[in-house]
Protein backbone atom coordinates (compact mmCIF):
# COMPACT_ATOMS: atom_id res chain seq x y z
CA UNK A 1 -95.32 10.46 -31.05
CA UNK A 2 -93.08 13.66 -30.85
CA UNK A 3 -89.40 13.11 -30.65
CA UNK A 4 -89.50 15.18 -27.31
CA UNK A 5 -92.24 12.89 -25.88
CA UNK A 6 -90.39 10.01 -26.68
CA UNK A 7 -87.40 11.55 -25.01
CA UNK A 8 -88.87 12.35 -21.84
CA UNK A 9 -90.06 8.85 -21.67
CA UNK A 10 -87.16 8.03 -22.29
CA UNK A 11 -85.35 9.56 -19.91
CA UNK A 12 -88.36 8.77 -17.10
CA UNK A 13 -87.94 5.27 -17.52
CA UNK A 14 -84.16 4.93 -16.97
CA UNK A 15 -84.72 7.03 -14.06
CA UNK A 16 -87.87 4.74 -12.62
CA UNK A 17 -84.74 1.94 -12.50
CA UNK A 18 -81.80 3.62 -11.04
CA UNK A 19 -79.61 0.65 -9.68
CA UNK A 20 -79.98 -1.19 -12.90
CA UNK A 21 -78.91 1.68 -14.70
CA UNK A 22 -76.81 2.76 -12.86
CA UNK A 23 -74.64 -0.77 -13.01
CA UNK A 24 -75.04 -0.98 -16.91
CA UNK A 25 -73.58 2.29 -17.14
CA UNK A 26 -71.11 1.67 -14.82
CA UNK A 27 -70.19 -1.27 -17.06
CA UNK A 28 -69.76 1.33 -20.30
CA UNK A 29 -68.12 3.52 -17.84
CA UNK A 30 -65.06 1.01 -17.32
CA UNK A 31 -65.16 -0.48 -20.27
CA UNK A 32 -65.03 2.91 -22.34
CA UNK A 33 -62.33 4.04 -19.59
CA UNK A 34 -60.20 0.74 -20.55
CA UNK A 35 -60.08 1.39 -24.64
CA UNK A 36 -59.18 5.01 -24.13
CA UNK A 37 -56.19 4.40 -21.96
CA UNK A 38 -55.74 1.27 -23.65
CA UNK A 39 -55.62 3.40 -27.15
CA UNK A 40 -53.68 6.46 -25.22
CA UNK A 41 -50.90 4.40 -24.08
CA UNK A 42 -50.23 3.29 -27.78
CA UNK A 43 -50.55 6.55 -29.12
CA UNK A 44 -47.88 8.17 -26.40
CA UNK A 45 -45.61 4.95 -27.11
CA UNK A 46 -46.02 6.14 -31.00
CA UNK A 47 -45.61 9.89 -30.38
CA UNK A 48 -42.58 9.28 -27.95
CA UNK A 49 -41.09 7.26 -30.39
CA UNK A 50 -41.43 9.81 -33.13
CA UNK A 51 -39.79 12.36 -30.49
CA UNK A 52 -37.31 9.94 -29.86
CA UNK A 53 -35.90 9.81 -33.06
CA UNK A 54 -36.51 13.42 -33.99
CA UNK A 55 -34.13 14.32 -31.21
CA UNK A 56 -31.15 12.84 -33.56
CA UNK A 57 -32.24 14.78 -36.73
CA UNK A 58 -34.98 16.09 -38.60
CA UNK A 59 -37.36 13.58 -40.02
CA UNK A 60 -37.40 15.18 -42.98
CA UNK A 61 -33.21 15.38 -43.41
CA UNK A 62 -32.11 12.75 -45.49
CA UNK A 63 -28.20 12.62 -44.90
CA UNK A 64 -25.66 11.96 -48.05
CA UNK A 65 -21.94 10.75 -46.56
CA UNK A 66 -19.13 10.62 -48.34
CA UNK A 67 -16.76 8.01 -48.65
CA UNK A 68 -14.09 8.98 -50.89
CA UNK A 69 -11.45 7.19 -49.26
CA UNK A 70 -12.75 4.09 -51.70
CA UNK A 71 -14.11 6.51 -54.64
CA UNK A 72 -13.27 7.60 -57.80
CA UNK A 73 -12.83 10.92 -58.82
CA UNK A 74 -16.60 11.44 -60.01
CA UNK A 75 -18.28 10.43 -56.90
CA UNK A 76 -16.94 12.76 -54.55
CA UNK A 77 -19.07 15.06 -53.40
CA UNK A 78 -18.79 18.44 -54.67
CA UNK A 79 -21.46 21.60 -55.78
CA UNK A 80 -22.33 19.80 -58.77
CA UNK A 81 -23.88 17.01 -56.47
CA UNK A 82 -25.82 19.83 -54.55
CA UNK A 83 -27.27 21.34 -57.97
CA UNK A 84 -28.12 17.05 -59.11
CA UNK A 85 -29.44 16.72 -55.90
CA UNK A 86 -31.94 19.86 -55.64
CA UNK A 87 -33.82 18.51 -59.09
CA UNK A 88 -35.22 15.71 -57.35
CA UNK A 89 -38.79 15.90 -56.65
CA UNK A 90 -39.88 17.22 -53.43
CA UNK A 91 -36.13 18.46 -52.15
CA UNK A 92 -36.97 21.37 -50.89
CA UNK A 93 -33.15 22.33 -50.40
CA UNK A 94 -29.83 20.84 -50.26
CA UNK A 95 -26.97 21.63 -47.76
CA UNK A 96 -23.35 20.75 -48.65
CA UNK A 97 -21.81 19.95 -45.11
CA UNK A 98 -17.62 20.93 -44.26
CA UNK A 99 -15.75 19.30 -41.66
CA UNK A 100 -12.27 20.07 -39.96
CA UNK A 101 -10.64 18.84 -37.14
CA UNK A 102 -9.15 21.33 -34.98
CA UNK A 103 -7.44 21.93 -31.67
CA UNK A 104 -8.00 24.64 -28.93
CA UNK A 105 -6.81 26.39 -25.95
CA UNK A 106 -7.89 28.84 -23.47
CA UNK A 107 -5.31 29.30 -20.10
CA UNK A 108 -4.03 26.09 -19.18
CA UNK A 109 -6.86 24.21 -20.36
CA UNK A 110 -6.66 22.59 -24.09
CA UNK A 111 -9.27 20.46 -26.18
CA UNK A 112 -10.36 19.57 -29.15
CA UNK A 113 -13.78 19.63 -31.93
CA UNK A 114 -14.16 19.54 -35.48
CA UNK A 115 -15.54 22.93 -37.17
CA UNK A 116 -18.75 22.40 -39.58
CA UNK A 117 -19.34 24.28 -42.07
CA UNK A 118 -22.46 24.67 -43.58
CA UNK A 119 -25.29 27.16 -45.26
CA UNK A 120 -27.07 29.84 -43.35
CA UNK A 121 -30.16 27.98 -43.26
CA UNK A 122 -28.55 24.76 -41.81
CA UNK A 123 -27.03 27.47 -38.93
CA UNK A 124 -30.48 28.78 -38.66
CA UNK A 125 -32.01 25.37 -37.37
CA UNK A 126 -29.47 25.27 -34.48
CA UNK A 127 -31.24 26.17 -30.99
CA UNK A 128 -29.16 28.60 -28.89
CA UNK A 129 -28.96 28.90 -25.59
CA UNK A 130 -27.85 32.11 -25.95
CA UNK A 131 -26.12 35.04 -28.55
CA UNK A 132 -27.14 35.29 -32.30
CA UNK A 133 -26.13 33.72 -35.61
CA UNK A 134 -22.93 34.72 -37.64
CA UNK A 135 -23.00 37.83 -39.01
CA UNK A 136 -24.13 37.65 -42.51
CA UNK A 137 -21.59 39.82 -43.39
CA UNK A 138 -18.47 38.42 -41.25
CA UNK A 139 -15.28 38.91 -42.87
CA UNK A 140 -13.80 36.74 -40.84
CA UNK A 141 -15.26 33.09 -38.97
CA UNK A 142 -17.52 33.47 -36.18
CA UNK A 143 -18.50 30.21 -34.23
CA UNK A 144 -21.85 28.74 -32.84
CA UNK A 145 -20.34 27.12 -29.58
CA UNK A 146 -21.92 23.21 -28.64
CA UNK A 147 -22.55 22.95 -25.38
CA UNK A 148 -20.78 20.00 -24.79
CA UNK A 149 -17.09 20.54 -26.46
CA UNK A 150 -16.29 21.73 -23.00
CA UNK A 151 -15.86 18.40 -21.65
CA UNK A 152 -13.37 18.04 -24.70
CA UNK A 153 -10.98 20.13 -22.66
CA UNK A 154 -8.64 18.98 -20.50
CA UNK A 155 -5.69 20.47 -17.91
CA UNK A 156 -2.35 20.55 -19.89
CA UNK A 157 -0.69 21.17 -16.40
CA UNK A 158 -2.29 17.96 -14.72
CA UNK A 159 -3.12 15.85 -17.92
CA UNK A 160 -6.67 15.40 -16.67
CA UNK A 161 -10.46 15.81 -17.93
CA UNK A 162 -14.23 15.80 -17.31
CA UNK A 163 -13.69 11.61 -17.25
CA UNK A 164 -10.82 11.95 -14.88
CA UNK A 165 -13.19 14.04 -12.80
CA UNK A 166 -11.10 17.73 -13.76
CA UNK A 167 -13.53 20.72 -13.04
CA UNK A 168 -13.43 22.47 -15.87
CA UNK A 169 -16.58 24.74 -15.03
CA UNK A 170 -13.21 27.71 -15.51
CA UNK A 171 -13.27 26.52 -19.29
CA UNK A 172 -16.03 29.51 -20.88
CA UNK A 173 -15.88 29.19 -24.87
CA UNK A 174 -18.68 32.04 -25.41
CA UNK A 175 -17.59 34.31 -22.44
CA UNK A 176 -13.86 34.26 -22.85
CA UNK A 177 -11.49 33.85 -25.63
CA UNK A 178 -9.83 30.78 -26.71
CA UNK A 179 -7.31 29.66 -29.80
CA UNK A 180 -8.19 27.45 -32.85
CA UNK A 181 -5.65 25.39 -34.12
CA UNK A 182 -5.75 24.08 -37.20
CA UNK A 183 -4.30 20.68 -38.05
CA UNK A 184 -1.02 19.89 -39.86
CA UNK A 185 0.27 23.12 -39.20
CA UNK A 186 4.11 23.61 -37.98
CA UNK A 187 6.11 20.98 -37.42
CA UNK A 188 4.11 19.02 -35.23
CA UNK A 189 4.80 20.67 -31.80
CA UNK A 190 2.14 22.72 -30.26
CA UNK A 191 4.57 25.84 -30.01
CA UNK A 192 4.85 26.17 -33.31
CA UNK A 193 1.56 25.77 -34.32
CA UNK A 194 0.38 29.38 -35.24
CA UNK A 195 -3.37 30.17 -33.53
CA UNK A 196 -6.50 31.97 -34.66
CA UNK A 197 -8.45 33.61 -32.65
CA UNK A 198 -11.79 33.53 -33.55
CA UNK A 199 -14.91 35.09 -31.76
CA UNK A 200 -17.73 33.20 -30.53
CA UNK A 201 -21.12 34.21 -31.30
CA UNK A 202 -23.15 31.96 -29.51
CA UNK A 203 -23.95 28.60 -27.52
CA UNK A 204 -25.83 25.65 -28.65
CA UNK A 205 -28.78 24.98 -26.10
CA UNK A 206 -28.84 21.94 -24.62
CA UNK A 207 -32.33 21.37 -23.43
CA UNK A 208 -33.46 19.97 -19.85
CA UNK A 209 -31.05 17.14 -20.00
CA UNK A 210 -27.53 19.10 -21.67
CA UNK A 211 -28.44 16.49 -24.78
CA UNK A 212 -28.05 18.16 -28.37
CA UNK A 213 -27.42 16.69 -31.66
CA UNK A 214 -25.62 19.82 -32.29
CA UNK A 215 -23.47 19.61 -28.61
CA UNK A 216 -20.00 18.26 -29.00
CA UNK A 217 -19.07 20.32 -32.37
CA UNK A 218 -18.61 24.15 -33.31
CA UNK A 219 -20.06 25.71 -36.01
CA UNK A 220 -19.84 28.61 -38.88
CA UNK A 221 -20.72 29.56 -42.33
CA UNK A 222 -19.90 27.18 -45.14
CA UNK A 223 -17.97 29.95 -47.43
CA UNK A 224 -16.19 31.70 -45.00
CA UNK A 225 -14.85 28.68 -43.57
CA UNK A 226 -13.65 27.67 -47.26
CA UNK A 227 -12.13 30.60 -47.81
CA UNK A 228 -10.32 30.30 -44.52
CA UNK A 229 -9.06 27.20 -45.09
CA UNK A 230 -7.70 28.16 -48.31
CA UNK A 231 -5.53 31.00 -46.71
CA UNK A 232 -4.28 28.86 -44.17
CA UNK A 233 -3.13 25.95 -46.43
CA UNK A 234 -2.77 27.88 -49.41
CA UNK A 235 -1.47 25.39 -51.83
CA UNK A 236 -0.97 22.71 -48.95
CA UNK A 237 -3.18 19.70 -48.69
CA UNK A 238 -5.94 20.31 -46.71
CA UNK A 239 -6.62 17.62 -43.74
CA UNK A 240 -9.89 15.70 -44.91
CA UNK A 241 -9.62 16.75 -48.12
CA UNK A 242 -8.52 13.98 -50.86
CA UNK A 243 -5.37 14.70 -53.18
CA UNK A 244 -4.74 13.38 -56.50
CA UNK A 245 -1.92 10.28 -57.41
CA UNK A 246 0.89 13.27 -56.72
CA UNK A 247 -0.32 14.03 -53.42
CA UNK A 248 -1.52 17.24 -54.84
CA UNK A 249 -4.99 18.76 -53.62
CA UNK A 250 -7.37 19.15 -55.85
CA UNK A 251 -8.97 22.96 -56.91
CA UNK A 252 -12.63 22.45 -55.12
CA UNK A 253 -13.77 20.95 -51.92
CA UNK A 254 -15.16 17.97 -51.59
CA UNK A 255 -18.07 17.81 -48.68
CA UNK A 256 -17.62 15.65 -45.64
CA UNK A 257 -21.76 14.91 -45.73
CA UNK A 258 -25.12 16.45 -47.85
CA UNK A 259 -28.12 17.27 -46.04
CA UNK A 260 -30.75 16.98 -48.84
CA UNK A 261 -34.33 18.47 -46.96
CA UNK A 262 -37.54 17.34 -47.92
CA UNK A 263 -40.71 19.23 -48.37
CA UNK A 264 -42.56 16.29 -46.27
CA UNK A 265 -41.83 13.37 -44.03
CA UNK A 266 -44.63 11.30 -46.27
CA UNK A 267 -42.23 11.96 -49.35
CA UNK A 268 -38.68 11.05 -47.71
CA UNK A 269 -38.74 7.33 -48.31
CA UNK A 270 -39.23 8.45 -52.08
CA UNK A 271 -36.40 11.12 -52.15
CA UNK A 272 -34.58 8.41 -50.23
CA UNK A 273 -34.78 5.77 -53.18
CA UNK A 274 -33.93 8.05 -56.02
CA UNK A 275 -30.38 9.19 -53.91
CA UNK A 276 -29.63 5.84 -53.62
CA UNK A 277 -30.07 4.97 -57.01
CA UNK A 278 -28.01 7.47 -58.22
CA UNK A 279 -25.55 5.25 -56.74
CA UNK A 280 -24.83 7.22 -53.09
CA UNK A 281 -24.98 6.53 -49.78
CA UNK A 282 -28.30 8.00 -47.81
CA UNK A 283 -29.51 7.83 -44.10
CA UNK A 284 -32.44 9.31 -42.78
CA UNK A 285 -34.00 9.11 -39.45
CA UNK A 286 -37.43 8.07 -41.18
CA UNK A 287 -36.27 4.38 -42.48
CA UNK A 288 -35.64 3.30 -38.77
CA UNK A 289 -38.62 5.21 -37.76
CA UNK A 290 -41.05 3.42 -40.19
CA UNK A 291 -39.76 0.00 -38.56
CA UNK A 292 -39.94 1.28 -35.20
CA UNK A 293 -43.58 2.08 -35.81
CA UNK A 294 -44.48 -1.18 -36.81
CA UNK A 295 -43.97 -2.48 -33.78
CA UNK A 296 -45.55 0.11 -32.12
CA UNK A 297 -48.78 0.09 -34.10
CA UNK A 298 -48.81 -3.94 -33.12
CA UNK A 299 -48.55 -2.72 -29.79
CA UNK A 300 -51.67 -0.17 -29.83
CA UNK A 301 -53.68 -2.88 -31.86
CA UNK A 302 -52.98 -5.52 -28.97
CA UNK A 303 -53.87 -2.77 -25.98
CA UNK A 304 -56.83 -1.40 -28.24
CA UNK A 305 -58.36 -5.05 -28.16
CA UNK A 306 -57.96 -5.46 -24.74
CA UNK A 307 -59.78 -2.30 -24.32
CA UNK A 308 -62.56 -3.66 -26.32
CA UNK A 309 -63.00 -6.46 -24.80
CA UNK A 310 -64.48 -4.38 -21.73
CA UNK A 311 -66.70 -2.62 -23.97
CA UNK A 312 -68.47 -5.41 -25.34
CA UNK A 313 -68.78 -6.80 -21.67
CA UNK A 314 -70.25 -3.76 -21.42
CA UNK A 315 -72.74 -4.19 -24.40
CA UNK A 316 -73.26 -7.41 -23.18
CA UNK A 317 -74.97 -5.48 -19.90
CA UNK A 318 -77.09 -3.05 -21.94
CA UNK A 319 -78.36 -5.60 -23.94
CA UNK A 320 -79.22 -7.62 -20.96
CA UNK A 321 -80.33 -4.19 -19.00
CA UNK A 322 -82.85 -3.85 -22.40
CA UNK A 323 -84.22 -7.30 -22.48
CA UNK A 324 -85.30 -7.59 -18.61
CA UNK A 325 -86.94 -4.15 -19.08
CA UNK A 326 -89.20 -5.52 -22.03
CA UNK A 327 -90.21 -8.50 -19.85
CA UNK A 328 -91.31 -6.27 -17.19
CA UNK A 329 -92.86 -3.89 -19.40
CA UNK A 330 -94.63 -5.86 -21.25
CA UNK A 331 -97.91 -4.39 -20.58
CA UNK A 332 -97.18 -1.13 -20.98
CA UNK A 333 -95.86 -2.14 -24.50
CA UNK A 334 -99.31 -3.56 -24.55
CA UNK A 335 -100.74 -0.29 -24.25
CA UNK A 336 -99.23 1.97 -26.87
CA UNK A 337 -99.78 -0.52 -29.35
CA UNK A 338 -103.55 -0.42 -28.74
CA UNK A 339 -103.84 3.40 -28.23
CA UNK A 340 -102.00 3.51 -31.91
CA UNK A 341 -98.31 4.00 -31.17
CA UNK A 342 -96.20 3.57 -34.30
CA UNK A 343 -93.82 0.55 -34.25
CA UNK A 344 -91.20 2.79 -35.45
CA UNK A 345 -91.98 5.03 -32.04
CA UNK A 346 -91.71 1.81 -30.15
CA UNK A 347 -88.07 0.73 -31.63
CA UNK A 348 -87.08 4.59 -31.50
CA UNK A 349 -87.54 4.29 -27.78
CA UNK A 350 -85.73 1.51 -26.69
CA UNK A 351 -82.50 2.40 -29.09
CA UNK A 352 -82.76 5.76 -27.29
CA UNK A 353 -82.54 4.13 -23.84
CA UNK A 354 -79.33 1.98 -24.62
CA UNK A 355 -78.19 4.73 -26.71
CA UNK A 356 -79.01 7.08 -23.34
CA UNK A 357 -77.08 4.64 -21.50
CA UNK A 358 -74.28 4.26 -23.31
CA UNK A 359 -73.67 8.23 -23.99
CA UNK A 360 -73.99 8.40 -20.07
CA UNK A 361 -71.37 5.80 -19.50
CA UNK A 362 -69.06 7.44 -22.42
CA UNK A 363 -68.98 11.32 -20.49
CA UNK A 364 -68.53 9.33 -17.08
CA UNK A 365 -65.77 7.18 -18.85
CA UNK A 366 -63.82 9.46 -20.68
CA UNK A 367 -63.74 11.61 -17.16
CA UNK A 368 -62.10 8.43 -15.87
CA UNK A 369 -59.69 8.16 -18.57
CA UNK A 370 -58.11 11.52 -18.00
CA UNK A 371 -57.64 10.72 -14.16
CA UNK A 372 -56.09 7.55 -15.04
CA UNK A 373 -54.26 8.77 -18.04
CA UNK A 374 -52.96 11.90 -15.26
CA UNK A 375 -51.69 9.15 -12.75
CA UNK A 376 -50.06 7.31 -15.23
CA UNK A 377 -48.30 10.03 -16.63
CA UNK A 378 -47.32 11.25 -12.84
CA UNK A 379 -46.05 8.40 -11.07
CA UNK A 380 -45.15 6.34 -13.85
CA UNK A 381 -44.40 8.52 -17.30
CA UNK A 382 -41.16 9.46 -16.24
CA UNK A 383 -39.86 5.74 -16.26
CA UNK A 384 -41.86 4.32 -19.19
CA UNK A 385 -41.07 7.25 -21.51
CA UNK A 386 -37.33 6.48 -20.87
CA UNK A 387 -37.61 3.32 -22.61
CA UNK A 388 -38.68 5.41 -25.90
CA UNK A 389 -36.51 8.36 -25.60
CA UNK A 390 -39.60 10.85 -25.14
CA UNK A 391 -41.24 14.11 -23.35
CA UNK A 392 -42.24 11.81 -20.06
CA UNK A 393 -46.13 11.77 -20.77
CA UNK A 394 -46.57 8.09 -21.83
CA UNK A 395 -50.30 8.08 -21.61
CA UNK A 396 -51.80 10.78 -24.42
CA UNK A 397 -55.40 10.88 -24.89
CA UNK A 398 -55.84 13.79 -27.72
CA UNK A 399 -59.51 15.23 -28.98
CA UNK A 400 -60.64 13.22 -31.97
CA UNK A 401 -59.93 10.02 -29.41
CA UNK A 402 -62.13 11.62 -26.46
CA UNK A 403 -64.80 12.55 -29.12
CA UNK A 404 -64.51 9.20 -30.88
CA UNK A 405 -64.73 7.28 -27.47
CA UNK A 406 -67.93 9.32 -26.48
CA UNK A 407 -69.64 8.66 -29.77
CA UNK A 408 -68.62 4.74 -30.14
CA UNK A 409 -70.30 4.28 -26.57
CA UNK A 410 -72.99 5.69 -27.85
CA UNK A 411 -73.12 3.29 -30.89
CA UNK A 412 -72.50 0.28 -29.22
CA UNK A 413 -75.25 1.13 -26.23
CA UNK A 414 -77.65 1.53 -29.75
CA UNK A 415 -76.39 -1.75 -31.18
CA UNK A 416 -76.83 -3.78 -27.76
CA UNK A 417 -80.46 -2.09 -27.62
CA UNK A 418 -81.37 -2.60 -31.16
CA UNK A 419 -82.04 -6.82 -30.77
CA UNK A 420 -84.68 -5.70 -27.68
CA UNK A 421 -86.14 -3.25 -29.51
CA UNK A 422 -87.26 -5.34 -32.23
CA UNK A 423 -88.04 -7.68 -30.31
CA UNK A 424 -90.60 -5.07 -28.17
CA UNK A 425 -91.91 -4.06 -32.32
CA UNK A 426 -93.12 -7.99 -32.48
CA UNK A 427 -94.93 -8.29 -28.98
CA UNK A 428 -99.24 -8.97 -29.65
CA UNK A 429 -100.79 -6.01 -27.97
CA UNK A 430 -103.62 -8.53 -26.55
CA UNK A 431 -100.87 -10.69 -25.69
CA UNK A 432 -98.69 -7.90 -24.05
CA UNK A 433 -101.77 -6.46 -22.37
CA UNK A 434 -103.50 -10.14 -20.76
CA UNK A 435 -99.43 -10.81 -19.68
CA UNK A 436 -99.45 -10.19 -15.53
């Protein structure tokens, strides 16, 4: 027989018992349905995680502190651990970091950050809310605003802040001018501190909920901040920086932090090692994500089982739908044999019918799944995702899982048919055809 004949017959006898197929796909139908939001709810509890902890830094930043408080001399580090540091493998750059804690003022209202210095391409990663990066060729400091060192400030007339419940919507950093102040300067009282002003180029954006990893500090170019610094203190210790046994500074800075960048998250863990056994201290984002995801992907395996465990209900069904139609046609079975039907034809049409049955109840399912999958996300992503730290839809079903789920249906309805149709290959014609 012709493929298309054996499709049509196919087709014509599924339709010839409409209730019973109609239940045994409505079996794939939920039980498909139940492994793809089963699987979708593990894969948005993975994603959100990964969001989650992208939010604090890139998961390709491995960080470097320093800690030269307990250090000798030769572990500080300084722009010969930037040029060690970029011959790794797979560092695609290196970013010495500068910190300095400062104090400022605008009318009434005074606060305090800490300035960071670092490269243009560090500066370059920072999402603004609104202005433009530093001028590459400032000759003097020009500062990326956070959007949070506002509620740093605080009325100097009334002594309170933001946590006293002060309104300090009147305190604009990007709009208006205000005076850096660096520390150690004068003799200690705030009138005789001499102030900088310094113009502000632009403000850190926030995102929908004001959060940034970038919010509660100010930042500027790396070099010119050095070379500020030097003309401030001159010969004078800087604050942060170490001295030597006189109390001397020492000729070169030494960076508060090294952001070493990796060409890809699959290579950080590696990076990772080798920094550490050069004998410093390195964080990245990607060692607490691996353990996060651990638990996660037990998670997904537990809600992907219970998923299957519809399905094979389901198979269950179409094998049962399968049998029961061999019993009762038996005859017809009977039939082909005599009039010289292959046995191959025979099998090929029975596996087509469960495989017919199960494609059916993989379309109808997967529809399902994306209503659910929308209704979980509505009424109930909002909360769930806030246990994970992520973009609110919880339940993510993406293509190669709707594909997947169509064509595992498909399988399964083929394996559940495949015992019947074997079975229908054995049946005696004369016995098939005397059966009533």
């Amino acid at each position: 027989m012709r493929f298309f004949d054996l499709l049509i017959m196919s087709i014509n006898n599924l339709r010839r018992r409409k209730l019973r197929t109609g239940l045994t796909v409505l079996g794939v139908v939920i039980g498909t349905a139940s492994i793809v939001v089963m699987v979708s709810l593990g894969i948005g509890l993975k994603e959100n995680t990964v969001e989650s902890y992208a939010s604090f830094g890139s998961l390709t930043r491995i960080q470097i502190s320093s800690g030269y408080g307990n250090q000798s001399e030769d572990d500080y580090l300084v722009d010969a651990t930037v040029t060690k540091l970029a011959k790794i493998p797979h560092v695609k750059s290196v970013s010495p970091i500068l910190e300095t804690d400062v104090n400022l003022k605008q009318g009434v209202y005074q606060g305090y950050s800490n300035i960071v210095g670092m490269p243009r391409e560090e500066l370059e990663q920072i999402p603004l809310a609104e202005g433009k990066l530093p001028d590459k060729n400032a000759a003097t400091l020009e500062f990326i605003v956070g959007n949070m060192v506002s509620d740093n400030f605080y009325n100097s007339k009334t002594g309170k802040g933001s946590w006293d419940g002060e309104d300090l919507s009147k305190v604009d950093l990007i709009h208006k001018p205000f005076f850096t102040m660096f520390q150690n300067m004068g003799n200690g009282d705030e009138s005789s501190q001499k102030k900088y002003l310094f113009p502000a180029c632009a403000l850190v954006d926030g995102g929908e909920n004001g959060f940034s990893e970038y919010g509660y500090q100010i930042y500027t170019d790396i070099d010119l901040l050095k070379t500020q610094l030097k003309k401030i203190y001159r010969k004078n210790p800087i604050p942060g920086q170490p001295t030597n046994k006189k109390g001397k500074p020492y000729n070169y800075f030494v960076y508060n932090m090294i952001y070493v960048n990796v060409d890809d998250m699959e290579h950080v863990t590696e990076v990772q090692k080798a920094i550490t056994d050069m004998g410093y201290e390195a964080y990245s984002s990607m060692q607490w994500l691996e353990q996060a995801q651990q638990q996660t992907d037990m998670i997904q395996a537990v809600l992907g089982g219970i998923g299957a465990v519809s399905l094979f209900v389901a198979a269950i069904g179409i094998a049962n739908t399968m049998m029961m139609s061999i019993y009762e046609r038996t005859k017809e079975i009977g039939v082909l044999k005599v009039l010289g039907c292959a046995l191959g034809d025979i099998r090929t049409m029975f596996l087509m019918e469960a495989g017919f049955i199960g494609f059916m109840g993989g379309v109808l399912g997967l529809g399902l799944s994306y209503s659910v999958s929308a209704a979980i996300n509505k009424f109930l992503g909002a909360s769930l995702s806030g246990m994970t730290g992520g973009s609110g839809a919880i339940s993510r079903i993406p293509l190669w899982l709707s594909g997947s789920a169509v064509v595992f249906a498909v399988l399964i309805g083929m394996l559940a048919g495949l015992f019947p149709a074997l079975r229908a290959m054995k049946l005696s014609p004369l016995a098939a055809i005397r059966n009533e």
